[in-house]
C-alpha atoms as a PDB file:
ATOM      1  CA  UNK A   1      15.808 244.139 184.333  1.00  0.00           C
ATOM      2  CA  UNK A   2      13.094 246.673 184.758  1.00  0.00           C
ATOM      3  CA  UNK A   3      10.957 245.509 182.037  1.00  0.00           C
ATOM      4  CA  UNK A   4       9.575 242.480 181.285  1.00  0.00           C
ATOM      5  CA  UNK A   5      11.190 241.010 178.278  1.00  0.00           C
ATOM      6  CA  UNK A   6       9.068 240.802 175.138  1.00  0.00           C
ATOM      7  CA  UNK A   7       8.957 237.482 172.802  1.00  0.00           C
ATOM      8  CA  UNK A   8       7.432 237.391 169.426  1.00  0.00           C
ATOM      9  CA  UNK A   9       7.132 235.367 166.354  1.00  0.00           C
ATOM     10  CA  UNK A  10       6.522 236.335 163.056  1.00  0.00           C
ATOM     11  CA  UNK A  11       5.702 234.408 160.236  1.00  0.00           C
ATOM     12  CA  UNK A  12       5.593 231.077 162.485  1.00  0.00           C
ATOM     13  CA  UNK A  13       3.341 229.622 164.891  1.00  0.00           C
ATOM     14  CA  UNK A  14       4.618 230.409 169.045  1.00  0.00           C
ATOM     15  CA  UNK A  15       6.526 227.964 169.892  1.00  0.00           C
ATOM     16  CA  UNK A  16       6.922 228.019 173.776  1.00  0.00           C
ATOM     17  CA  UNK A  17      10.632 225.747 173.752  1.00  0.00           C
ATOM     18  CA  UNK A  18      12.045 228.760 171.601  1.00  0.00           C
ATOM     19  CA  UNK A  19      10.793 231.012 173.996  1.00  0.00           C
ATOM     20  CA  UNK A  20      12.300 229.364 176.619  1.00  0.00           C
ATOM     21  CA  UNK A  21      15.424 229.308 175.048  1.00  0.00           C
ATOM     22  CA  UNK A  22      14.758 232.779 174.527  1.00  0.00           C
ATOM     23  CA  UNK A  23      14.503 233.414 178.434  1.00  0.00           C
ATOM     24  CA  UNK A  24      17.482 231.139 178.827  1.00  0.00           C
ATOM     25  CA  UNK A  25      19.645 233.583 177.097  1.00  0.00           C
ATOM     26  CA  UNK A  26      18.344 236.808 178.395  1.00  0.00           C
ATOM     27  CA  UNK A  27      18.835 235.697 182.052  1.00  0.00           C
ATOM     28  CA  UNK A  28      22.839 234.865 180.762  1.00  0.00           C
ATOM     29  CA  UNK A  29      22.544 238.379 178.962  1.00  0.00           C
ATOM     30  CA  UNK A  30      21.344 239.716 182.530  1.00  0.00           C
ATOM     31  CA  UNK A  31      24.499 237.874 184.381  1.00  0.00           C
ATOM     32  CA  UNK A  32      26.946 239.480 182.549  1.00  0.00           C
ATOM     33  CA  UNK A  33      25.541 243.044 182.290  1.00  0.00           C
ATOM     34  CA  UNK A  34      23.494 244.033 185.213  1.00  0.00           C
ATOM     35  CA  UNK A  35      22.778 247.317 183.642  1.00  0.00           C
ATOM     36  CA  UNK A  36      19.969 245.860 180.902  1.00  0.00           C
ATOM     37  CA  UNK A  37      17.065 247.769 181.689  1.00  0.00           C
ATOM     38  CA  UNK A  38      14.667 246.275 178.446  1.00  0.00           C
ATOM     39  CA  UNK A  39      14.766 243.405 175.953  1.00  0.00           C
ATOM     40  CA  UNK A  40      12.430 242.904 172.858  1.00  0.00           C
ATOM     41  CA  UNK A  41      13.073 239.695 170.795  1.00  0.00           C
ATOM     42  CA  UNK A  42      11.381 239.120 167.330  1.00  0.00           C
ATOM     43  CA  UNK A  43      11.741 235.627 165.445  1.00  0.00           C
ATOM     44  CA  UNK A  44      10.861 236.315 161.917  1.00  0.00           C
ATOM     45  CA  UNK A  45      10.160 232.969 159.921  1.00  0.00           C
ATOM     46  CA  UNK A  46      10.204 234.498 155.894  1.00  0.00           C
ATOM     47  CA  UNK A  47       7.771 232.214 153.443  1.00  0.00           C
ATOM     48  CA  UNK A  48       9.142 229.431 152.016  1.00  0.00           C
ATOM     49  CA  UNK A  49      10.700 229.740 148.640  1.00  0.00           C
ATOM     50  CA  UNK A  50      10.644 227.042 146.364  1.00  0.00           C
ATOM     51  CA  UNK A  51      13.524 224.417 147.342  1.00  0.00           C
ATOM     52  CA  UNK A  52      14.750 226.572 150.415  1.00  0.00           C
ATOM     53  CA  UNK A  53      14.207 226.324 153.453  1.00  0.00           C
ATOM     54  CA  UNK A  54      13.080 228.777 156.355  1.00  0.00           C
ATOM     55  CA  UNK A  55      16.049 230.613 157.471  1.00  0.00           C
ATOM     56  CA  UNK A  56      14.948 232.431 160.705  1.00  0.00           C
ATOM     57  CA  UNK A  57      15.622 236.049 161.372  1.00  0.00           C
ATOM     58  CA  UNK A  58      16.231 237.576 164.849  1.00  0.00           C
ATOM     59  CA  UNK A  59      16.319 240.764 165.909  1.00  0.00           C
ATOM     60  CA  UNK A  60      17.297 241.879 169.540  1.00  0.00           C
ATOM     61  CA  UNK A  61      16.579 244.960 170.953  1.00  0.00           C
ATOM     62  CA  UNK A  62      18.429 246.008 174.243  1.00  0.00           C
ATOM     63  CA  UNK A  63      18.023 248.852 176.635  1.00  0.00           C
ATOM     64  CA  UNK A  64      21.026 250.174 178.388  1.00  0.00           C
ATOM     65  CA  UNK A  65      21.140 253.277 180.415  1.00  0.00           C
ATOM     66  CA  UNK A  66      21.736 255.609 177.509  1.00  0.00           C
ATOM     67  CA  UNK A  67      21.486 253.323 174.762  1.00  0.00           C
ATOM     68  CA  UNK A  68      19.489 251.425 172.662  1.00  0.00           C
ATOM     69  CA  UNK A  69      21.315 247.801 171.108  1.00  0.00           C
ATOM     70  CA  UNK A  70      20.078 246.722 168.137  1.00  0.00           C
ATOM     71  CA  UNK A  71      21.111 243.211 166.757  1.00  0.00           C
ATOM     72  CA  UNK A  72      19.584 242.179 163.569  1.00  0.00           C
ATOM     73  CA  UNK A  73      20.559 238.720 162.600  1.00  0.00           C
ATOM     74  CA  UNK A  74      19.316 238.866 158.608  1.00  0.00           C
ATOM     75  CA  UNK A  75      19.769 235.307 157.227  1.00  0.00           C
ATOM     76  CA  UNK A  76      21.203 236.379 154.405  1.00  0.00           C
ATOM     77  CA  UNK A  77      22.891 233.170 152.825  1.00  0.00           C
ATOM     78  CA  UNK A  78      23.848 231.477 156.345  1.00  0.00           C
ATOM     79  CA  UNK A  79      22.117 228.331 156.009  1.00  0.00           C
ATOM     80  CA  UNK A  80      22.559 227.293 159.715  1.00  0.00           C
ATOM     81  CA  UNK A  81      20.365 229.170 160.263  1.00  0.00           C
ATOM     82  CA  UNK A  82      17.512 227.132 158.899  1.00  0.00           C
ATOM     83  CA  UNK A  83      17.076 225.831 162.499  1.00  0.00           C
ATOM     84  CA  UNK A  84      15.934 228.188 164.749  1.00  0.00           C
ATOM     85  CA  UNK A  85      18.251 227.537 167.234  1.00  0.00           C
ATOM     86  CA  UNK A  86      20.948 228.434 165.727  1.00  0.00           C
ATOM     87  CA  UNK A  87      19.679 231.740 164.534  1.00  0.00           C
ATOM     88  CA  UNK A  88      18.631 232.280 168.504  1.00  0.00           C
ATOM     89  CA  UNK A  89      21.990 231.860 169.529  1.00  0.00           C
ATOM     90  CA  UNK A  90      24.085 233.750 167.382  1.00  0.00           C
ATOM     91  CA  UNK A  91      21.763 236.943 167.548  1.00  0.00           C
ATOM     92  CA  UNK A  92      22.647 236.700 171.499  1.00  0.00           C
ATOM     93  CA  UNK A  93      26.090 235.848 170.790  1.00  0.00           C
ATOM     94  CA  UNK A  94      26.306 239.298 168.736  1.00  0.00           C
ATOM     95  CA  UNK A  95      24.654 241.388 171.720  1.00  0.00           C
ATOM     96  CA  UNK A  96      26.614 240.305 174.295  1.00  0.00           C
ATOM     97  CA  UNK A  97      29.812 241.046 171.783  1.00  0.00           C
ATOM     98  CA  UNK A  98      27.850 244.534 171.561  1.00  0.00           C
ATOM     99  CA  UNK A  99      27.309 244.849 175.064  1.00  0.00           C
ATOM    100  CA  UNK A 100      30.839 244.080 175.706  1.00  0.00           C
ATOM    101  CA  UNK A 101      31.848 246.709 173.730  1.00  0.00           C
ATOM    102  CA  UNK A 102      29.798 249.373 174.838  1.00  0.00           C
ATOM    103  CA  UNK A 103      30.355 248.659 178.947  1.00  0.00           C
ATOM    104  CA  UNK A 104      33.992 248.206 177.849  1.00  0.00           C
ATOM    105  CA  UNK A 105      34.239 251.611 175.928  1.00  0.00           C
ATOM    106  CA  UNK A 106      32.735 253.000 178.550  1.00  0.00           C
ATOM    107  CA  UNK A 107      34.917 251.755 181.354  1.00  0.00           C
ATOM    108  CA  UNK A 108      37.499 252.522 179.888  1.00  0.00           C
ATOM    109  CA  UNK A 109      36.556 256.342 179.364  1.00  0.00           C
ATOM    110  CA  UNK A 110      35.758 256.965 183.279  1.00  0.00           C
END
């Protein structure tokens, strides 16, 4: 990558095992598409409403030569993602699906 990825947390305190989950899945990211040039990750913790819990929001932005990848993991109603966690690891399941598509589309049209 030719940028330094960029963690931050919004609405929560930093929590440095989330970030280095974070890391975790950027450097899989990185494996699988060599072509990443940036990364920006934002963990959004909304306030607590009365008898719900925090369900975390993660967005994911991705530079590829060309492109910009934007995942935005709203919480809408998916409870799982109360924990963390979970919220971290389906926003990077969605942008690798992403960057499979877009290094795929573009294969195939060379």
């Amino acid at each position: 990558m030719q940028v330094q990825p960029k963690i931050s947390f919004h609405g929560m305190d930093h929590s440095p095992a989330v970030e280095a989950r974070v890391m975790e899945r950027i450097e899989k990211l990185e494996e699988y598409h060599k072509r990443i040039v940036s990364c920006r990750v934002a963990i959004s913790a909304p306030h607590r409403h009365s008898r719900k819990g925090k369900i975390f929001d993660v967005r994911i932005d991705v530079g590829v030569p060309g492109r910009e990848i934007i995942v935005n993991r709203e919480p809408g109603k998916n409870h799982a993602h109360e924990d963390v966690y979970v919220a971290v690891r389906d926003a990077f399941n969605a942008a690798h699906r992403q960057l499979e598509d877009h290094f795929g589309k573009r294969a195939a049209s060379a």
